[in-house]
Protein backbone atom coordinates (compact mmCIF):
# COMPACT_ATOMS: atom_id res chain seq x y z
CA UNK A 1 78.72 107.11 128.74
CA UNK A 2 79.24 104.74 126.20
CA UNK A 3 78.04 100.99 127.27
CA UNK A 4 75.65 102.28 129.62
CA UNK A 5 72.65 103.06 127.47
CA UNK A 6 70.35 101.13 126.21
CA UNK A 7 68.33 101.11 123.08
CA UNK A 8 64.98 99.06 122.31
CA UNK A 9 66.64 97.65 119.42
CA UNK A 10 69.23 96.21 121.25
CA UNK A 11 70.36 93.93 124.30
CA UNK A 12 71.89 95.81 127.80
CA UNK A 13 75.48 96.07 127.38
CA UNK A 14 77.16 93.32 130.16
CA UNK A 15 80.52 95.06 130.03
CA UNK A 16 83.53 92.08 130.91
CA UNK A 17 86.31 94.70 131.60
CA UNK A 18 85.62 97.87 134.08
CA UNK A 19 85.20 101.33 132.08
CA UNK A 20 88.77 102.40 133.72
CA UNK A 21 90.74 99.61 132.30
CA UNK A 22 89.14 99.14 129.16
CA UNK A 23 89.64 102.85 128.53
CA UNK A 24 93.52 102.35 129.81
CA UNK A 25 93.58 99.69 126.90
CA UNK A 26 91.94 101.72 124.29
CA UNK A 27 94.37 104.42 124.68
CA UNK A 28 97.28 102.13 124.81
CA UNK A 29 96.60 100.57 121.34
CA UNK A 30 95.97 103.93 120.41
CA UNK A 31 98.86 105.04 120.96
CA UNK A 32 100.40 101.92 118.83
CA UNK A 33 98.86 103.34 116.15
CA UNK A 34 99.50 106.39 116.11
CA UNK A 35 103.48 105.48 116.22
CA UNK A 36 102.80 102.88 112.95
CA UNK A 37 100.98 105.59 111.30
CA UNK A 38 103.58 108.10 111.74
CA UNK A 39 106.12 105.87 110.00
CA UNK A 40 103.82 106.53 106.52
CA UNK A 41 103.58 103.64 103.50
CA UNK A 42 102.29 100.55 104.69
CA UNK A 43 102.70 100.91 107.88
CA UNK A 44 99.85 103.61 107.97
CA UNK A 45 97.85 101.18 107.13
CA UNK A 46 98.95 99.01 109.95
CA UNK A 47 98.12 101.76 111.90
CA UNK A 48 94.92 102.67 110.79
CA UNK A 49 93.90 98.79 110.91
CA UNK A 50 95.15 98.75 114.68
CA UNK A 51 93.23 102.17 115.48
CA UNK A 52 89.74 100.58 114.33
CA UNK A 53 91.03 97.28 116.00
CA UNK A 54 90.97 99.09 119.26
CA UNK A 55 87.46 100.26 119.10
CA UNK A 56 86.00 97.11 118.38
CA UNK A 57 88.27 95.79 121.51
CA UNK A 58 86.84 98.40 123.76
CA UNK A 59 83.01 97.94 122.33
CA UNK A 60 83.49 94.00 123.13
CA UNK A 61 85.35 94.70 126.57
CA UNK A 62 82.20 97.38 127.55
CA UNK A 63 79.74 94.44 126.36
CA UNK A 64 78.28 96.41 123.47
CA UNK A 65 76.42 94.02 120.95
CA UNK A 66 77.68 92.30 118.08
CA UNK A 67 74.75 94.26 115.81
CA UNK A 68 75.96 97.54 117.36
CA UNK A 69 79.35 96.97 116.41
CA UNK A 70 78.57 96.21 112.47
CA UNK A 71 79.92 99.84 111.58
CA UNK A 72 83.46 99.23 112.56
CA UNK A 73 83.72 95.75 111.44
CA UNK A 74 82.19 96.62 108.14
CA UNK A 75 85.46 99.62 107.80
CA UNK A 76 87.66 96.77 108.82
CA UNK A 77 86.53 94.86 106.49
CA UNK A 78 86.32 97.33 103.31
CA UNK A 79 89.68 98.62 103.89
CA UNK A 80 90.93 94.96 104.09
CA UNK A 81 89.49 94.30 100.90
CA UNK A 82 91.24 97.71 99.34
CA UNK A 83 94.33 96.64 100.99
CA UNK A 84 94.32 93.40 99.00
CA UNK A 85 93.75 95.36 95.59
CA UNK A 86 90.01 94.64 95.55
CA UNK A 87 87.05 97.09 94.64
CA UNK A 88 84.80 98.71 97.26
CA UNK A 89 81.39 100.43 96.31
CA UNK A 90 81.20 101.37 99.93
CA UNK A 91 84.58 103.56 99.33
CA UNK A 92 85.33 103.96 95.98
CA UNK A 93 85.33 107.90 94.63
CA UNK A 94 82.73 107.77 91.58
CA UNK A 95 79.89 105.68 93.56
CA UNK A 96 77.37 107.69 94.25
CA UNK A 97 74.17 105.61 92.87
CA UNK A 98 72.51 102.40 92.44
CA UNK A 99 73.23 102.41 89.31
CA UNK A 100 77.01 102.77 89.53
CA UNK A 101 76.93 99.77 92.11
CA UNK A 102 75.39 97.45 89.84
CA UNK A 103 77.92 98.29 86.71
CA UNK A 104 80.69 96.95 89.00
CA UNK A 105 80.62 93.16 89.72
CA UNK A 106 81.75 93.10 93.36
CA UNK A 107 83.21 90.09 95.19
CA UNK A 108 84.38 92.12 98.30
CA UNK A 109 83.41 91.16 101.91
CA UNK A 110 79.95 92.40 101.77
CA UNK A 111 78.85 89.87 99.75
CA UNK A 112 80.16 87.21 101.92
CA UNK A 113 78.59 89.16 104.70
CA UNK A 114 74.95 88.62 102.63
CA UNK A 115 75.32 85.11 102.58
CA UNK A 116 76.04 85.09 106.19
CA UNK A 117 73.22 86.59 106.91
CA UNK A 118 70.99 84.95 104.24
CA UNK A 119 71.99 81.35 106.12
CA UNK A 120 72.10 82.72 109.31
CA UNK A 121 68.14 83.43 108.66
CA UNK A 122 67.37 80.50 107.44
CA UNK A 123 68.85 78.62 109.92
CA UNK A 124 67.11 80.57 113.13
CA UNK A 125 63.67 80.46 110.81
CA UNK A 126 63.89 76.65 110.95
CA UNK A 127 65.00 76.76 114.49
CA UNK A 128 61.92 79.00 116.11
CA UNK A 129 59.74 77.21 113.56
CA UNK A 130 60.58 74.07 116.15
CA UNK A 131 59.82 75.47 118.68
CA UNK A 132 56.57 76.96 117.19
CA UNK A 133 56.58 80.82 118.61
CA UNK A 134 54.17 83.70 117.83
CA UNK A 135 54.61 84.52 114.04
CA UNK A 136 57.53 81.98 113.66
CA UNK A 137 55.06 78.62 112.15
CA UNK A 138 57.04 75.06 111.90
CA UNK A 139 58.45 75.01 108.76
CA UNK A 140 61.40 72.36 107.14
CA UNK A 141 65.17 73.13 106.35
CA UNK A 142 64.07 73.60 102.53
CA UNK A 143 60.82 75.69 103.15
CA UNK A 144 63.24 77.79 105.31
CA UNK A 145 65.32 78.08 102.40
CA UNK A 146 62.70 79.21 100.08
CA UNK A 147 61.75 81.68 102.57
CA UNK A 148 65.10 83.62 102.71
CA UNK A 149 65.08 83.18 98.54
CA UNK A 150 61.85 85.03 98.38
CA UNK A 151 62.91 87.57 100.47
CA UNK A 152 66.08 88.25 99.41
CA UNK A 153 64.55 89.59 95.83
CA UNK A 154 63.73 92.53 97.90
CA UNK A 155 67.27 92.89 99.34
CA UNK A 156 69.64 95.60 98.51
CA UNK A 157 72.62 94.39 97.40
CA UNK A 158 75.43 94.87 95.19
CA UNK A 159 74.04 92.97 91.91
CA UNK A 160 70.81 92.15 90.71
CA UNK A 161 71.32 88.31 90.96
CA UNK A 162 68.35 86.48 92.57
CA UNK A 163 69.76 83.77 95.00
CA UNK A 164 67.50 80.07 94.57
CA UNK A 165 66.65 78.04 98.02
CA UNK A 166 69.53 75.47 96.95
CA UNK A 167 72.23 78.49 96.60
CA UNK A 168 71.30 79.49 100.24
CA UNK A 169 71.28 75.51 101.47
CA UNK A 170 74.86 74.97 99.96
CA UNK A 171 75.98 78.67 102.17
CA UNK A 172 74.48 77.21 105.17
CA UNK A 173 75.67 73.90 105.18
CA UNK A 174 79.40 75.77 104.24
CA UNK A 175 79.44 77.75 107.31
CA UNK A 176 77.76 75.09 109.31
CA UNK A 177 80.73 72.42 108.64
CA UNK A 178 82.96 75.29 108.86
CA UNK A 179 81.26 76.64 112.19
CA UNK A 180 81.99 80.05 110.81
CA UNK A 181 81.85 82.29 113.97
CA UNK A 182 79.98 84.99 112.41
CA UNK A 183 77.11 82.85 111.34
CA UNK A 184 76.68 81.18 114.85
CA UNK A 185 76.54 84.27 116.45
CA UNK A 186 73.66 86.14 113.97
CA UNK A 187 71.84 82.79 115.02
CA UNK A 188 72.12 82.38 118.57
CA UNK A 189 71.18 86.92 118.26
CA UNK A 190 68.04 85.59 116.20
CA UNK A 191 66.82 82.97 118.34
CA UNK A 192 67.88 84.35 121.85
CA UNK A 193 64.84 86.30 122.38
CA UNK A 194 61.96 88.44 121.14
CA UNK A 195 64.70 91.28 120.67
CA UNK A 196 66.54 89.05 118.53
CA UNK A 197 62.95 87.95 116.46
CA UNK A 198 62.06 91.32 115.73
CA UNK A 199 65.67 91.80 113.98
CA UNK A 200 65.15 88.50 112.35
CA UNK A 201 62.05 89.99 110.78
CA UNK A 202 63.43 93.27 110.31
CA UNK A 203 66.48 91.32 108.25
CA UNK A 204 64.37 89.31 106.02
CA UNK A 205 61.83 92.59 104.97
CA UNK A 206 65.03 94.99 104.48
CA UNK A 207 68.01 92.52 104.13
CA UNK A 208 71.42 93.21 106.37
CA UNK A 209 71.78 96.70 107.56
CA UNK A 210 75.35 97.47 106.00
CA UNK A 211 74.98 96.04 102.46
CA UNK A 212 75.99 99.44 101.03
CA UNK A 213 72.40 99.12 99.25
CA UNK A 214 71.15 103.30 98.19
């Protein structure tokens, strides 16, 4: 039953709607997009934007993690992107390699979603360094920032580019003044608890999960 297992990578679900009603719901918008689809042109699209909508709705009612949930907001996202008339590696017929990524300059959502992440991991490296855990030593805002720099040369990611400590200070301090929703919750995941440090590590060795990296 979905919201009722757990896995050691990630938190227990705390479900905030029962499993009857959020199901009831699910259905319902469903059902909503079914009818827009139906209709064909853009309203398919509608459609198929409410469908994956409703997933992510349920996931969040049954208390399923934000990490768990990547996969659906990630299709949200790409689709949103084609919608617009932008490119999408992660979609796009004839992408099949490294390679292919890399010949096509991409300023879709993923690579917003990298510098999420990037400041989001520099911010939660400064924060445990305060507080001086196991394997997380006191380090400053800058030494923070050199320390997602150096690991993001072995990140995955659409382009080649190598990102400098100042690039990643001037994304952080962005989404700080913005308090970009995304980026406070990767942080508060990071620093919650030793679930949340281990996936901070596992981040800065591999880079985000669902950078479309082969």
């Amino acid at each position: 039953m979905i919201g009722s297992r757990k896995t050691p990578e990630f938190p227990d679900p705390k479900p905030t709607v029962d499993l009857v009603a959020a199901e009831r719901q699910l259905l319902a918008h469903l059902g909503e997009a079914m009818k827009l689809i139906s209709q064909g042109g853009l309203k398919s699209r509608e459609g198929i934007m409410e469908g994956i909508e409703a997933v992510i709705c349920f996931l969040q009612d049954r208390g399923v993690s934000g990490q768990q949930m990547w996969p659906f907001g990630l299709l949200r996202r790409e689709l949103d992107s084609i919608f617009e008339g932008k490119r999408s590696p992660i979609l796009q017929p004839g992408i099949e390699t490294r390679a292919d990524i890399s010949s096509n300059r991409y300023t879709g959502p993923d690579k917003e979603d990298i510098r999420v992440f990037a400041s989001a991991c520099s911010e939660a490296t400064y924060q445990l360094g305060r507080l001086d855990p196991p394997d997380f030593p006191k380090c400053n805002r800058i030494e923070a920032d050199k320390l997602v720099a150096r690991a993001m040369t072995k990140w995955r990611t659409f382009d080649q580019k190598h990102e400098t400590a100042r690039t990643i200070k001037g994304w952080r301090d962005k989404l700080v003044k913005a308090k970009d929703p995304k980026f406070v919750l990767l942080v508060d995941q990071f620093t919650r608890d030793n679930v949340g440090h281990q996936h901070l590590k596992e981040v800065l060795k591999k880079g985000p999960p669902h950078t479309g990296g082969f």
